[in-house]
C-alpha atoms as a PDB file:
ATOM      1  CA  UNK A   1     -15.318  10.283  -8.081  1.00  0.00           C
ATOM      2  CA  UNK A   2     -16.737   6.271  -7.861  1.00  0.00           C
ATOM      3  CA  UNK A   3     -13.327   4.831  -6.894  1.00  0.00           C
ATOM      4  CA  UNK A   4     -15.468   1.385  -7.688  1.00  0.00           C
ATOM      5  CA  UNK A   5     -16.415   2.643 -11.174  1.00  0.00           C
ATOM      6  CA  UNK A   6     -12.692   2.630 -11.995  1.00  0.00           C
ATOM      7  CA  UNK A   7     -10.722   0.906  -9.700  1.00  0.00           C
ATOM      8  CA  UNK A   8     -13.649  -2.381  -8.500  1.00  0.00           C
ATOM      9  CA  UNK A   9     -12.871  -4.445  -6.031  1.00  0.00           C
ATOM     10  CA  UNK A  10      -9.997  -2.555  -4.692  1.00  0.00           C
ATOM     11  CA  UNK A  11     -12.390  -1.747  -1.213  1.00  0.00           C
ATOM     12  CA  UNK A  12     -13.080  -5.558  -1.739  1.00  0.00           C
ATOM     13  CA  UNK A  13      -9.818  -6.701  -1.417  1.00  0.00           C
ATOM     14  CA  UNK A  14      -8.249  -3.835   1.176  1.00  0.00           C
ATOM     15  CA  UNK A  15     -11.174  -5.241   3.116  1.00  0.00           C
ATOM     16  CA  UNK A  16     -10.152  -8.696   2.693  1.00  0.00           C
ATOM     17  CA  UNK A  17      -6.806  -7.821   3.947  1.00  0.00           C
ATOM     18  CA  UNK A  18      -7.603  -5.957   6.858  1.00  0.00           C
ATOM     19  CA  UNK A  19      -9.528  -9.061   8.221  1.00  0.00           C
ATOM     20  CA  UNK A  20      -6.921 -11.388   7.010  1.00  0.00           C
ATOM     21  CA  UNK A  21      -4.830  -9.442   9.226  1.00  0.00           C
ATOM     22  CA  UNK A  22      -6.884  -8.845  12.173  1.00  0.00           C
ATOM     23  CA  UNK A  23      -7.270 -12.720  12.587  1.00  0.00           C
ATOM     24  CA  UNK A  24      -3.573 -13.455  12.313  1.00  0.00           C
ATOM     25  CA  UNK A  25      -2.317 -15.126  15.510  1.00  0.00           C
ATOM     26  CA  UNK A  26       0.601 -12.791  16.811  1.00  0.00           C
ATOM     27  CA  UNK A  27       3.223 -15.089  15.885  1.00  0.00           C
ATOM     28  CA  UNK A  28       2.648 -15.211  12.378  1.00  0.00           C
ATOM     29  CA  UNK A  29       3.608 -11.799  11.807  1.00  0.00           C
ATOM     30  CA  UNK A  30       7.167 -12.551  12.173  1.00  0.00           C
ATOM     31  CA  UNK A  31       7.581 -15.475  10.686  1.00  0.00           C
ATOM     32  CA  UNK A  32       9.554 -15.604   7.786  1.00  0.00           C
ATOM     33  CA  UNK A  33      10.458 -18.710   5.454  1.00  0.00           C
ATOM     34  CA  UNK A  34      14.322 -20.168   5.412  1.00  0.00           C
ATOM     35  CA  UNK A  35      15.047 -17.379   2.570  1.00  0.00           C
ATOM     36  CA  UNK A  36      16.813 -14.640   4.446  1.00  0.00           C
ATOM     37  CA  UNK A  37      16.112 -11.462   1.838  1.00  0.00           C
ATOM     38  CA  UNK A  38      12.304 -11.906   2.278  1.00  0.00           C
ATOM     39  CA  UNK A  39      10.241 -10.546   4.472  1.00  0.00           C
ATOM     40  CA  UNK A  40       7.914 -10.879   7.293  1.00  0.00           C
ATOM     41  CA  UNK A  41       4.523 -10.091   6.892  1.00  0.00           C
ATOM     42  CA  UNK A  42       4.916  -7.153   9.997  1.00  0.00           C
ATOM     43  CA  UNK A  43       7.607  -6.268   7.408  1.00  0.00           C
ATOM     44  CA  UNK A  44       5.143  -5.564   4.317  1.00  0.00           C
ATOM     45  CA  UNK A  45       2.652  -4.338   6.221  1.00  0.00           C
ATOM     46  CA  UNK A  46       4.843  -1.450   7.014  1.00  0.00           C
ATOM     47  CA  UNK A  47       6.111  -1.261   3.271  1.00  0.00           C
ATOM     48  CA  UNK A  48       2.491  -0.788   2.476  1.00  0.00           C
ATOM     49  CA  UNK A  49       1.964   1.792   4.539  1.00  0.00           C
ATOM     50  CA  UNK A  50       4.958   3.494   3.409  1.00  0.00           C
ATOM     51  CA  UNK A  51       4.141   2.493  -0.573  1.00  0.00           C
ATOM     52  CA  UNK A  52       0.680   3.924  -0.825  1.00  0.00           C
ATOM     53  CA  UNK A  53       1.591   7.156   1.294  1.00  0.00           C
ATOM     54  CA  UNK A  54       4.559   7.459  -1.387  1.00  0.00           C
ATOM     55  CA  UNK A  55       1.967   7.127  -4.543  1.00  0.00           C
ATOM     56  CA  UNK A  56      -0.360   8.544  -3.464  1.00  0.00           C
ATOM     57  CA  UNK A  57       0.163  11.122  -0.880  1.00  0.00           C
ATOM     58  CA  UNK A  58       3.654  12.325  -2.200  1.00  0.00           C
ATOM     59  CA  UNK A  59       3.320  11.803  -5.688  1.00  0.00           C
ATOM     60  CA  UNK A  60      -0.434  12.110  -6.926  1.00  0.00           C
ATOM     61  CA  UNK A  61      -1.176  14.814  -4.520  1.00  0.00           C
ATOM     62  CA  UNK A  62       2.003  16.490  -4.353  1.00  0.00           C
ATOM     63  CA  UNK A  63       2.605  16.237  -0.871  1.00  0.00           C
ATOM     64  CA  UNK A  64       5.372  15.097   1.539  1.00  0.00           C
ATOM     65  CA  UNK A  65       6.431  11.578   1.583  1.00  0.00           C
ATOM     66  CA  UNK A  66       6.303  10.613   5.237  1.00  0.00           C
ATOM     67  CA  UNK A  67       7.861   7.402   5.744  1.00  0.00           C
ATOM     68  CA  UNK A  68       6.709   5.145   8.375  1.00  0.00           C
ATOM     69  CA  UNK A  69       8.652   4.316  11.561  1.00  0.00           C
ATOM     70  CA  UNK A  70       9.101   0.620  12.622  1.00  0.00           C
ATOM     71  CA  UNK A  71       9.077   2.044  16.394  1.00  0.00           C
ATOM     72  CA  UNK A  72       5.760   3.407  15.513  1.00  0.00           C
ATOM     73  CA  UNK A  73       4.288   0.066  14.663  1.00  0.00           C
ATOM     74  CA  UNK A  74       5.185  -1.822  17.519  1.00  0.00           C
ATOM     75  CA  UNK A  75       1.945  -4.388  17.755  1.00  0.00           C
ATOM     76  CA  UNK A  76       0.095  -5.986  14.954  1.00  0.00           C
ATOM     77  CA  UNK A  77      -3.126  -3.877  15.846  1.00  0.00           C
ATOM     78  CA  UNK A  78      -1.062  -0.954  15.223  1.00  0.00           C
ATOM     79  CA  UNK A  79      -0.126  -1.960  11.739  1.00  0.00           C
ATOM     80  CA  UNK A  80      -4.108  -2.567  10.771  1.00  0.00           C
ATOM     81  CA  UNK A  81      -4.703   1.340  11.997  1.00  0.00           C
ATOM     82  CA  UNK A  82      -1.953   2.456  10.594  1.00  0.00           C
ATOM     83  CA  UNK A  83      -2.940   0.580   6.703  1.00  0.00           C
ATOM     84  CA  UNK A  84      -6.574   2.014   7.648  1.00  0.00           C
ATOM     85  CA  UNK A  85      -5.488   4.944   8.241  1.00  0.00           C
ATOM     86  CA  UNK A  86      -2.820   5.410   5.284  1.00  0.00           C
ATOM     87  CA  UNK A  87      -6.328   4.023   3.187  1.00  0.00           C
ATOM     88  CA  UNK A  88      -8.812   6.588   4.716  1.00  0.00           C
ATOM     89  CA  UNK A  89      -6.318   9.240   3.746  1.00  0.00           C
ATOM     90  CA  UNK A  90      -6.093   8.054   0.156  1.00  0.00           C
ATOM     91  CA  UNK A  91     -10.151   7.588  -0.431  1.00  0.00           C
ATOM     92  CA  UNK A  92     -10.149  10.910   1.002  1.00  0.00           C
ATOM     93  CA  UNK A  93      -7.886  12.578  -2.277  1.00  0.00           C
ATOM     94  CA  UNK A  94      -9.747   9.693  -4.635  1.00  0.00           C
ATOM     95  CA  UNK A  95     -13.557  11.389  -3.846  1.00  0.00           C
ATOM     96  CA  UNK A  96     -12.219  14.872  -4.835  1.00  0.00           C
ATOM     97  CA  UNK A  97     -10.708  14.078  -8.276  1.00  0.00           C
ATOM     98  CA  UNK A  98     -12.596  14.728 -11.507  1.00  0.00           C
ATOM     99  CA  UNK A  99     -11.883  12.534 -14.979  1.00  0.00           C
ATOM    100  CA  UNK A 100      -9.243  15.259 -15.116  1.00  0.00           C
ATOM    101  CA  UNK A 101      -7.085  15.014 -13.098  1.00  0.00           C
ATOM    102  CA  UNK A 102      -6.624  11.027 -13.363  1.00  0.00           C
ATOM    103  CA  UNK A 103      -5.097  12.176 -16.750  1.00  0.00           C
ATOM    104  CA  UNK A 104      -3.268  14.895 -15.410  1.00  0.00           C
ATOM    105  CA  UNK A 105       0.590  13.785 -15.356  1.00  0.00           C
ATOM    106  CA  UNK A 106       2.952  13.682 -12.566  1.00  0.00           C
ATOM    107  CA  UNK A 107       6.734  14.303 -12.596  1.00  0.00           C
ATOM    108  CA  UNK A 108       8.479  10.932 -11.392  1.00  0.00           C
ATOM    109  CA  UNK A 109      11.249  11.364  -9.586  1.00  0.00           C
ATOM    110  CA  UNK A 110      10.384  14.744  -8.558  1.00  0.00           C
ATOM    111  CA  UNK A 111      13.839  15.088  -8.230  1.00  0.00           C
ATOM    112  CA  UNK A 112      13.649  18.043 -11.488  1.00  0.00           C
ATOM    113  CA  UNK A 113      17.487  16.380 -11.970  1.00  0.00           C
ATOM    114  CA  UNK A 114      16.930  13.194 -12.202  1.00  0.00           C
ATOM    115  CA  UNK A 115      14.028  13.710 -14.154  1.00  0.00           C
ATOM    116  CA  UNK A 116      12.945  12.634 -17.565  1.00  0.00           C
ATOM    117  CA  UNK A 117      10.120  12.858 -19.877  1.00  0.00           C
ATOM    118  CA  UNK A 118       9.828   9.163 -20.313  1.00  0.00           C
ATOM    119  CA  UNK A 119       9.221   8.644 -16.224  1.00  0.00           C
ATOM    120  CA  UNK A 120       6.391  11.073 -15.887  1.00  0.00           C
ATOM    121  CA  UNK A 121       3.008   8.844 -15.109  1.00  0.00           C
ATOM    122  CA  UNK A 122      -0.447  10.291 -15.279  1.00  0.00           C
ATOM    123  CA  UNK A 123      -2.808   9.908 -11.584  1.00  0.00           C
ATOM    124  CA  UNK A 124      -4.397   7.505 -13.064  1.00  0.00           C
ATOM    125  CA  UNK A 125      -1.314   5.570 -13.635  1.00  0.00           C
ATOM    126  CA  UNK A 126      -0.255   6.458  -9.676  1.00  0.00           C
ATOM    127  CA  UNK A 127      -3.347   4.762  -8.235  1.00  0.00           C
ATOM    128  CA  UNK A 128      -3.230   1.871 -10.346  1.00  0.00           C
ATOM    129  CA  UNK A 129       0.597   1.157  -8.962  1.00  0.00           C
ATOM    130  CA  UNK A 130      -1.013   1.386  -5.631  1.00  0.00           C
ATOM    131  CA  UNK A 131      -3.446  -1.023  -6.378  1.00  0.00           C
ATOM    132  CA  UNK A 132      -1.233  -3.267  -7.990  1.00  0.00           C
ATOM    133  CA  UNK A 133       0.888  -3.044  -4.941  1.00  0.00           C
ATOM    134  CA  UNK A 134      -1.658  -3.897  -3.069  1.00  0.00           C
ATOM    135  CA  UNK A 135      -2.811  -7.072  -4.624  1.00  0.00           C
ATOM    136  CA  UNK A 136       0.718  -8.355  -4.708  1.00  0.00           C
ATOM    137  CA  UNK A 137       1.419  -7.721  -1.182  1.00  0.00           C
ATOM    138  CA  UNK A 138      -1.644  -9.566  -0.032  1.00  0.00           C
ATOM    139  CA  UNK A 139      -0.954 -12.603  -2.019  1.00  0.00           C
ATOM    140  CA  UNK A 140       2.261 -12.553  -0.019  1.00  0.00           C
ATOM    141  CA  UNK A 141       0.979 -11.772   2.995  1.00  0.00           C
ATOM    142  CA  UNK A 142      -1.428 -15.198   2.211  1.00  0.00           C
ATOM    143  CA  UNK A 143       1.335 -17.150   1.216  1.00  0.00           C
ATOM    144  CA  UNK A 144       3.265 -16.355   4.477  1.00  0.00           C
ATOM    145  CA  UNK A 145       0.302 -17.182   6.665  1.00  0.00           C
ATOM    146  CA  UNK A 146      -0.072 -20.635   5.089  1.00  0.00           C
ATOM    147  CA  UNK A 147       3.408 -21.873   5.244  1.00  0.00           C
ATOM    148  CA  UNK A 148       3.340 -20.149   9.241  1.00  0.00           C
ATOM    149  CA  UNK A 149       0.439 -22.300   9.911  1.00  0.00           C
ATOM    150  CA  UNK A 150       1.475 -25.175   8.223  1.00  0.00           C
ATOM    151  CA  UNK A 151       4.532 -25.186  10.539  1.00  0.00           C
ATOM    152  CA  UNK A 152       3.428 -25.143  13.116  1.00  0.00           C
END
């Protein structure tokens, strides 16, 4: 499948982010504005990670929801491989799904107990979060880099 004929600009804007990120002076990462429940943009990097693997991996493909490890991320160029890779691994599933199976629906939780018809959310519906996610995250990640540099 043409991840661009449904999804454009996603590779646009993951590309966007990755050399947003690559350029960020080592400082910035942890800077965080006077707000204490906010976080740092090392912080939503890792929540990326750990949000598309969660869509995507766990819940449109079924598989286990691995959660990332701060003490696995210990330097900004390991967050960058680690979004890569988390990316590569969802193109990966994306290329092998037919019209089909973006329709076909997922059970959300998938906890069978806590489930309920109403929470169920087609593939489709799974990537798009993970776009959306995505987007959002960068704008933050944008908005922490300005007020960083405008700091001083």
């Amino acid at each position: 499948m043409d991840i661009g004929s449904v999804y454009p600009y996603w590779e646009d804007v993951h590309t966007d982010l990755i050399e947003l990120l690559e350029w960020l002076p080592e400082p910035v990462w942890d800077y965080k504005p006077r707000l204490a429940d906010v976080r740092s943009i090392r912080q939503i990097v890792l929540h990326m990670i750990d949000q598309e693997r969660f869509w995507i991996v766990h819940l449109a493909q079924g598989g286990p929801w691995v959660r990332p490890e701060p003490a696995d991320f210990t330097s900004p160029d390991l967050l960058v491989e680690g979004l890569v890779a988390t990316r590569k691994q969802t193109m990966l599933y994306i290329k092998l799904l037919r019209a089909e199976t973006l329709r076909a629906v997922r059970t959300i939780p998938t906890d069978g107990e806590m489930n309920t018809p109403e929470t169920n959310r087609p593939v489709a519906w799974l990537i798009w979060r993970a776009v959306e996610h995505e987007l959002y995250h960068y704008g933050q990640i944008q908005q922490r880099r300005y007020d960083a540099l405008a700091r001083g």
